[in-house]
C-alpha atoms as a PDB file:
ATOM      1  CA  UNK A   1      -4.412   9.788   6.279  1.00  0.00           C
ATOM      2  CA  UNK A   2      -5.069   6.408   5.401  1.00  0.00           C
ATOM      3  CA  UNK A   3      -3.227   4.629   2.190  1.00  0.00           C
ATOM      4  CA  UNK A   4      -6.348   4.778   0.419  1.00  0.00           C
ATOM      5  CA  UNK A   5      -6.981   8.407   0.720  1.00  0.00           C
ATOM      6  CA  UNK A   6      -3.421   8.162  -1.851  1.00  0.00           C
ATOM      7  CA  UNK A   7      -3.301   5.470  -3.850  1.00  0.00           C
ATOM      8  CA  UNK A   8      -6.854   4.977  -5.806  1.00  0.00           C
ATOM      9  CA  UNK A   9      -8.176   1.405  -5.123  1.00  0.00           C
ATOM     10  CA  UNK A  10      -8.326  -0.911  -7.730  1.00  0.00           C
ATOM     11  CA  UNK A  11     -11.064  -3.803  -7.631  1.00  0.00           C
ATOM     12  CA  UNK A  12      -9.542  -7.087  -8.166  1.00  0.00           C
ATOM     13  CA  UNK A  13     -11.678  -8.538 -10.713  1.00  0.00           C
ATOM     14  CA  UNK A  14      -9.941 -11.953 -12.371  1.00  0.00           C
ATOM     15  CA  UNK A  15     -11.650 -13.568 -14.488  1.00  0.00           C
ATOM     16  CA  UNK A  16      -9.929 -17.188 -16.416  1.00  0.00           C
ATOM     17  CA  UNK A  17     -11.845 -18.193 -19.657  1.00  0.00           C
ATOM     18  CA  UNK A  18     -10.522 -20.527 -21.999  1.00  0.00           C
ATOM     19  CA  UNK A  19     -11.524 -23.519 -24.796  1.00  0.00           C
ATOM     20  CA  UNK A  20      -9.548 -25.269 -26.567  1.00  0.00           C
ATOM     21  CA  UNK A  21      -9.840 -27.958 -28.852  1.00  0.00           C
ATOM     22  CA  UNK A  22      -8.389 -29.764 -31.956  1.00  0.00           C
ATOM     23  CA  UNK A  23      -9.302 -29.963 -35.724  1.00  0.00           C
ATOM     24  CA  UNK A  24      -8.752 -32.638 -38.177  1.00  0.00           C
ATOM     25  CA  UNK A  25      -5.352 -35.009 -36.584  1.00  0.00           C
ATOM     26  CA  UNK A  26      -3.936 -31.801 -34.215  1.00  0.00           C
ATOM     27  CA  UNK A  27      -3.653 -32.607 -30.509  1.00  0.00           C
ATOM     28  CA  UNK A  28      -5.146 -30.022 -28.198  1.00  0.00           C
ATOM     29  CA  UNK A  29      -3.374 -29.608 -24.941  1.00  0.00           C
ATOM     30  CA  UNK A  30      -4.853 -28.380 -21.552  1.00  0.00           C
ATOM     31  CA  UNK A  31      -2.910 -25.920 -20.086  1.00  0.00           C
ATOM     32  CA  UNK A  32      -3.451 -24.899 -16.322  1.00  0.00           C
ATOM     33  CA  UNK A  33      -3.188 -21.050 -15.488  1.00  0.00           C
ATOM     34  CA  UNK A  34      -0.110 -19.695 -14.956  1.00  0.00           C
ATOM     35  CA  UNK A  35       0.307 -17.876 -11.764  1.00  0.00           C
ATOM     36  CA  UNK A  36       2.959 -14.995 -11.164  1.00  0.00           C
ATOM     37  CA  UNK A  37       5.656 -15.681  -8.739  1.00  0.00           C
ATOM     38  CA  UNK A  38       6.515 -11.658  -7.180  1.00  0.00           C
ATOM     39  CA  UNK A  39       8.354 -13.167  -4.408  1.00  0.00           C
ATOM     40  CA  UNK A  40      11.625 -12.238  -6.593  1.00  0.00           C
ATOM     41  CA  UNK A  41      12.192  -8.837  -4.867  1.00  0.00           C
ATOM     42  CA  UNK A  42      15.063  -7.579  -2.876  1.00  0.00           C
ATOM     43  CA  UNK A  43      12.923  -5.507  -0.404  1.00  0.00           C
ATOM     44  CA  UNK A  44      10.090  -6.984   1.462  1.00  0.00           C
ATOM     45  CA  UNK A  45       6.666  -4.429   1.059  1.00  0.00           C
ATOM     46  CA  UNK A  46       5.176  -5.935   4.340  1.00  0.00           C
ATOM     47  CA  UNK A  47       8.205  -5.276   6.548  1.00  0.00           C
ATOM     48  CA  UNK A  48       7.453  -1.779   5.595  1.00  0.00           C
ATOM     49  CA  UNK A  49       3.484  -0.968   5.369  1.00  0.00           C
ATOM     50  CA  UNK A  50       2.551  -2.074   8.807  1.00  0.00           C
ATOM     51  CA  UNK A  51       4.148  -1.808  12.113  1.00  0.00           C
ATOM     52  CA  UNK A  52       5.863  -4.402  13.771  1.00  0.00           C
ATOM     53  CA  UNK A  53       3.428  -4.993  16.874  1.00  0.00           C
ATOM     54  CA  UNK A  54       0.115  -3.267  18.151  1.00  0.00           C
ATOM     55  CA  UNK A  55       0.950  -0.028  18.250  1.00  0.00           C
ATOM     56  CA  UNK A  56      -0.503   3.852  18.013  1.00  0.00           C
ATOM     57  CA  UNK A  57       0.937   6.210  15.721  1.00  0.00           C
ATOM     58  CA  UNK A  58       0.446  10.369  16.421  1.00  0.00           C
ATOM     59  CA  UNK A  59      -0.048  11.823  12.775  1.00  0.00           C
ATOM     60  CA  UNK A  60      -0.090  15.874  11.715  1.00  0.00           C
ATOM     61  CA  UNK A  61      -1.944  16.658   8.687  1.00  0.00           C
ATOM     62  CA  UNK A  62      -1.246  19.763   6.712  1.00  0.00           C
ATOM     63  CA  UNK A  63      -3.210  21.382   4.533  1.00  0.00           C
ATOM     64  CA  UNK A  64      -3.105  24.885   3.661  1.00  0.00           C
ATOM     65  CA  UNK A  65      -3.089  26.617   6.760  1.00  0.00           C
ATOM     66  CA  UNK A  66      -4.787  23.906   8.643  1.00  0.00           C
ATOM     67  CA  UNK A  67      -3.801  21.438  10.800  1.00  0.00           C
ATOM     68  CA  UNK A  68      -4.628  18.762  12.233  1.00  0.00           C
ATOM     69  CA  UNK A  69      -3.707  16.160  14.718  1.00  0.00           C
ATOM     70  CA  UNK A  70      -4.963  12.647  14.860  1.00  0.00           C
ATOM     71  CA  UNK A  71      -3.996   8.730  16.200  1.00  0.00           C
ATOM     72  CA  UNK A  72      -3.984   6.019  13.868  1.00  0.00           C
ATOM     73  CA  UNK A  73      -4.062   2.351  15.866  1.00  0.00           C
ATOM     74  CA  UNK A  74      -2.540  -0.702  14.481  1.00  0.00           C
ATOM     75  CA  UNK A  75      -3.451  -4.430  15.916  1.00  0.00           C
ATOM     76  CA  UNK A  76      -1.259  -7.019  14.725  1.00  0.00           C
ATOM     77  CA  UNK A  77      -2.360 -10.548  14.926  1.00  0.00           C
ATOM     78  CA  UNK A  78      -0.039 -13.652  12.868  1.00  0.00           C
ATOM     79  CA  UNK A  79      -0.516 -12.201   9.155  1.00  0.00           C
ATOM     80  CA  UNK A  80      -2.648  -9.019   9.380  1.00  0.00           C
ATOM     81  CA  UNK A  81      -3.003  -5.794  10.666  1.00  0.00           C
ATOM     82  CA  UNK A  82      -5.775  -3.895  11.509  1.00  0.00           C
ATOM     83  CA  UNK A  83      -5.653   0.090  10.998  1.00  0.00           C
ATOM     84  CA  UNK A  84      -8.224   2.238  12.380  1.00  0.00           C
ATOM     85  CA  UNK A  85      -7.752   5.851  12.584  1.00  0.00           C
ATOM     86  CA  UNK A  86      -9.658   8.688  14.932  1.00  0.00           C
ATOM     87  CA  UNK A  87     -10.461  10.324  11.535  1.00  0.00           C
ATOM     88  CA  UNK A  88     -12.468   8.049  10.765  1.00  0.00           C
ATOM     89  CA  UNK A  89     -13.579   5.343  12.954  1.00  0.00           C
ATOM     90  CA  UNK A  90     -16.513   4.093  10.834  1.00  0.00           C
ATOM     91  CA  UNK A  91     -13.698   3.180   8.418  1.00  0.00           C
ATOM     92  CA  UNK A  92     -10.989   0.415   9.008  1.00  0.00           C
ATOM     93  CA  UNK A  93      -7.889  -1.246   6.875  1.00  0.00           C
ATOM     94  CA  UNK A  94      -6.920  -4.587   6.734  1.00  0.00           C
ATOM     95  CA  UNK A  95      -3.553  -5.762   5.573  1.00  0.00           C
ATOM     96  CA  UNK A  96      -3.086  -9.202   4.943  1.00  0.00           C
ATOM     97  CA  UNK A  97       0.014 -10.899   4.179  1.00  0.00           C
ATOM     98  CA  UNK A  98      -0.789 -13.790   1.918  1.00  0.00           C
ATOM     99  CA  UNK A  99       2.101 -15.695   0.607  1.00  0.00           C
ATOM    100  CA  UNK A 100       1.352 -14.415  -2.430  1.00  0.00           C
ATOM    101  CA  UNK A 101       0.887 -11.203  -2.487  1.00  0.00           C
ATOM    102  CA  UNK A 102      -0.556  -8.785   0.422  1.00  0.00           C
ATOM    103  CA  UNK A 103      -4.194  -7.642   0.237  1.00  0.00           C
ATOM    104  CA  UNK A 104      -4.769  -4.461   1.630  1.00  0.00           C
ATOM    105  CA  UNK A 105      -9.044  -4.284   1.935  1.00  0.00           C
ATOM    106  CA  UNK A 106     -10.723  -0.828   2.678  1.00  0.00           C
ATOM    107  CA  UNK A 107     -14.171  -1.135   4.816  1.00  0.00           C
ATOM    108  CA  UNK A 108     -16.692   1.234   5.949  1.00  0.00           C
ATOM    109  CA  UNK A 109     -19.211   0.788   8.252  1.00  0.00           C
ATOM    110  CA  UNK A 110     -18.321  -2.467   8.363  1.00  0.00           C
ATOM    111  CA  UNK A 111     -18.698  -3.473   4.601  1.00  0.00           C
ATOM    112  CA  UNK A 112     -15.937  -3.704   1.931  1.00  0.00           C
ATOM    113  CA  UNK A 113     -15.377  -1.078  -0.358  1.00  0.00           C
ATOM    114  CA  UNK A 114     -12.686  -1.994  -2.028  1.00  0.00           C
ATOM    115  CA  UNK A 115      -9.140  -3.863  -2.083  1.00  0.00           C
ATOM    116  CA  UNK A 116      -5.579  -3.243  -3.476  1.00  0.00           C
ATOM    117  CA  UNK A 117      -3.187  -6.638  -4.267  1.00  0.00           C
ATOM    118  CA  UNK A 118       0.641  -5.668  -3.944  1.00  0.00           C
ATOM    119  CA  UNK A 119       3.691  -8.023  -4.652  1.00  0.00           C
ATOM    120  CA  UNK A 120       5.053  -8.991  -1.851  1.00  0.00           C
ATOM    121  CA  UNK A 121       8.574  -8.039  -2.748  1.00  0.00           C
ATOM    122  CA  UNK A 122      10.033  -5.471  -4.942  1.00  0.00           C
ATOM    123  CA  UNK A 123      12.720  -3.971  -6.204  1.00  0.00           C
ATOM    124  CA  UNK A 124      13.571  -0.090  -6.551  1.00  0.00           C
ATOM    125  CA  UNK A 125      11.662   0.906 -10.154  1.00  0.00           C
ATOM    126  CA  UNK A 126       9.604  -2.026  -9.377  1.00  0.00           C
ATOM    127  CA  UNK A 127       5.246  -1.306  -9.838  1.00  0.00           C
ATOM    128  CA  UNK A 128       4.068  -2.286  -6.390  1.00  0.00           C
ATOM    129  CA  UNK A 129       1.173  -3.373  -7.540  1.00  0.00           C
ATOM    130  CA  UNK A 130      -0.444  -6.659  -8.754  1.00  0.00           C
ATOM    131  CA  UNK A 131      -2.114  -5.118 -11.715  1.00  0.00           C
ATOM    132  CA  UNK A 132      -0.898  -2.434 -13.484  1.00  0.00           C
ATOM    133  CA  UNK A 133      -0.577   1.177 -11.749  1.00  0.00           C
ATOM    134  CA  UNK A 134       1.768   3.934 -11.324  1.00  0.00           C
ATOM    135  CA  UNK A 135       2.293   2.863  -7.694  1.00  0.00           C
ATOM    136  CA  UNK A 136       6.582   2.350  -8.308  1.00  0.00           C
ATOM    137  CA  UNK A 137       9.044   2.260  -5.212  1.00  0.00           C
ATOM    138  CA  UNK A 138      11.205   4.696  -6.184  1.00  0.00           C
ATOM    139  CA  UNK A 139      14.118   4.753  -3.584  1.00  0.00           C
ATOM    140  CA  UNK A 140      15.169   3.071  -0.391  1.00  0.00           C
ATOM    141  CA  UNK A 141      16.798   5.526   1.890  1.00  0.00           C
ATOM    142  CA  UNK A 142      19.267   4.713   4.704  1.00  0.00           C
ATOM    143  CA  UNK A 143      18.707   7.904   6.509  1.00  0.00           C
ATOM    144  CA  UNK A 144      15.329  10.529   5.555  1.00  0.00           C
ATOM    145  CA  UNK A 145      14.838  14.220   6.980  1.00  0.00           C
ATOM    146  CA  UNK A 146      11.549  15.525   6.525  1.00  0.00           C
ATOM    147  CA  UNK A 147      11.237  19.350   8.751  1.00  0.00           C
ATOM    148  CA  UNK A 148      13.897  18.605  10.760  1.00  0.00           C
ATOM    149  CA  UNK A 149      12.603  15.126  11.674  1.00  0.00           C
ATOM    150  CA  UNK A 150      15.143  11.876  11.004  1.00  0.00           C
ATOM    151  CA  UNK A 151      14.262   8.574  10.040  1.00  0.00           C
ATOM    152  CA  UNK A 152      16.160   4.945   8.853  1.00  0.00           C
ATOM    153  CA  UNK A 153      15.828   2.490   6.304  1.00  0.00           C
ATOM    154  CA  UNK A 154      12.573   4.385   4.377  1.00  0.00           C
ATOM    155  CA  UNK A 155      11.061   3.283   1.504  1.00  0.00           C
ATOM    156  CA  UNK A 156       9.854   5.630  -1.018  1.00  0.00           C
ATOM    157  CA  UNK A 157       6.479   4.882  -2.992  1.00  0.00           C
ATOM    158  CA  UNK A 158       5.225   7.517  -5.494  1.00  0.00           C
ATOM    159  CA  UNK A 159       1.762   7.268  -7.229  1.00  0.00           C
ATOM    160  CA  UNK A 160       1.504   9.867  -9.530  1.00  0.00           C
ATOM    161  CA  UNK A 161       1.853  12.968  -7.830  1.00  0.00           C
ATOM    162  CA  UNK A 162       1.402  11.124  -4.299  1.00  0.00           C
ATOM    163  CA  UNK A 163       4.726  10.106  -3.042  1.00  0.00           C
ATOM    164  CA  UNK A 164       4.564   8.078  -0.020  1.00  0.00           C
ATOM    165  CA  UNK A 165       7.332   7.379   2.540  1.00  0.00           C
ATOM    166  CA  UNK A 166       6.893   4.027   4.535  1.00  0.00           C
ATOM    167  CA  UNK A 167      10.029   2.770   7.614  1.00  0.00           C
ATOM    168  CA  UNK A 168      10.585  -0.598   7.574  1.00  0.00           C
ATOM    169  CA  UNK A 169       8.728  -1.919  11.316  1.00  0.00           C
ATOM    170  CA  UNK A 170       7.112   1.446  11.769  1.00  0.00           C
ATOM    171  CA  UNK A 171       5.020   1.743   9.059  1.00  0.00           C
ATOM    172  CA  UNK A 172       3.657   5.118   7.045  1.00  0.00           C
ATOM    173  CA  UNK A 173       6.117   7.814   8.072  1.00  0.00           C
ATOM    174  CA  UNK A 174       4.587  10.574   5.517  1.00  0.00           C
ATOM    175  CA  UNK A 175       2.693  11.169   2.502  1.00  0.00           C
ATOM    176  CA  UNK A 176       2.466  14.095   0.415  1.00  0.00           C
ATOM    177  CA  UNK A 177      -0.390  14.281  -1.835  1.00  0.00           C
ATOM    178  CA  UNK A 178       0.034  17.383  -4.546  1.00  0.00           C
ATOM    179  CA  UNK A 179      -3.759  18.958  -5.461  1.00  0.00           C
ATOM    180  CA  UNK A 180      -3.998  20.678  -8.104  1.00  0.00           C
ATOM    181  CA  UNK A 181      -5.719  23.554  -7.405  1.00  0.00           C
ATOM    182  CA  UNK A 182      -3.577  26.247  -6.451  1.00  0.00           C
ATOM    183  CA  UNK A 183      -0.362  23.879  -6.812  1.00  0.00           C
ATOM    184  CA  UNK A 184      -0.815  23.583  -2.689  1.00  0.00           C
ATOM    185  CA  UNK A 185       0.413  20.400  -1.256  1.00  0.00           C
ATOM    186  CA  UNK A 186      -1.558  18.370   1.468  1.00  0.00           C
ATOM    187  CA  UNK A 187       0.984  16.503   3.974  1.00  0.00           C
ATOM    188  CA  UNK A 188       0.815  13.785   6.928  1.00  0.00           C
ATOM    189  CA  UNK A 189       3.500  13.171   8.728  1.00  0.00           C
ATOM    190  CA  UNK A 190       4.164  10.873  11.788  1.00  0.00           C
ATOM    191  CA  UNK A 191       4.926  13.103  15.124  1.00  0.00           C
ATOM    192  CA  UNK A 192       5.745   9.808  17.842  1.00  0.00           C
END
């Protein structure tokens, strides 16, 4: 499952607007826009959303009493990644790492649909997010067992009822995405 099939997209929509002036003997001043500095972090989001080189990852989603298996591919070039799973091929992710922040945009058939801006480091308690969201890494664990299967240095991201779980050079290790019918609980969870 792709990360936009868990955390809902915002549209980055910034818009400056500003006048200023002076009355009677009052100086006005200009002031430029202030931009936000989120490079303050202890952990690093990029080393942990995208894989360290081109790679293929072997996924197994759960829901209910089906499953299913699918690839996801990753192509890394200097400061983005490409993610295109077998799900869906007519749709593609591209994660850019900006020195800013990292845009993550969401395309299908070939035409953006929308885009997600995420500081580029964080710490634990820490909104991942640019604007406002309930996207907050909640824990960094050393070791993670999920069904029997071990992982190191994981990152835990929960939006909402959607925690994620992301391994720093490997990418998304599992989400779990709670629906509310029925309380049942949809999972996808890396099998390489």
């Amino acid at each position: 499952m792709r990360l936009i099939q868990f955390i809902p997209v915002w549209i980055v929509i910034f818009s400056l607007a500003g006048c200023g002036g002076a009355t009677g003997d009052t100086k006005a001043e200009r002031t430029e826009p202030v931009h936000q500095n989120y490079n303050n972090g202890a952990i690093a989001l990029w080393d942990y959303l995208v894989p360290a080189g081109d790679t293929t990852n072997n996924y197994i989603k759960t829901s209910g009493e089906k499953t299913q298996k699918y690839k996801t591919r990753y192509t890394r070039e200097a400061n983005s990644v490409t993610e295109v799973s077998d799900l869906s091929q007519n749709e593609k992710t591209i994660y850019r790492n900006d020195k800013e922040n990292i845009t993550v945009l969401f395309y299908t058939n070939g035409e953006e649909n929308g885009r997600l801006e995420l500081k580029p480091t964080v710490d634990i308690g820490d909104i991942v997010t640019v604007k406002k969201s309930d996207c907050t890494l909640r824990k960094l664990w050393d070791n993670f067992t999920f069904e029997g299967k071990s992982f190191k240095d994981v990152i835990e991201i929960d939006c909402g009822d959607t925690p994620g779980y992301y391994q720093r050079g490997v990418g998304e290790i599992l989400q779990e995405k709670h629906l509310s019918e029925n309380g049942k609980v949809e999972t996808k969870v890396l099998t390489n």
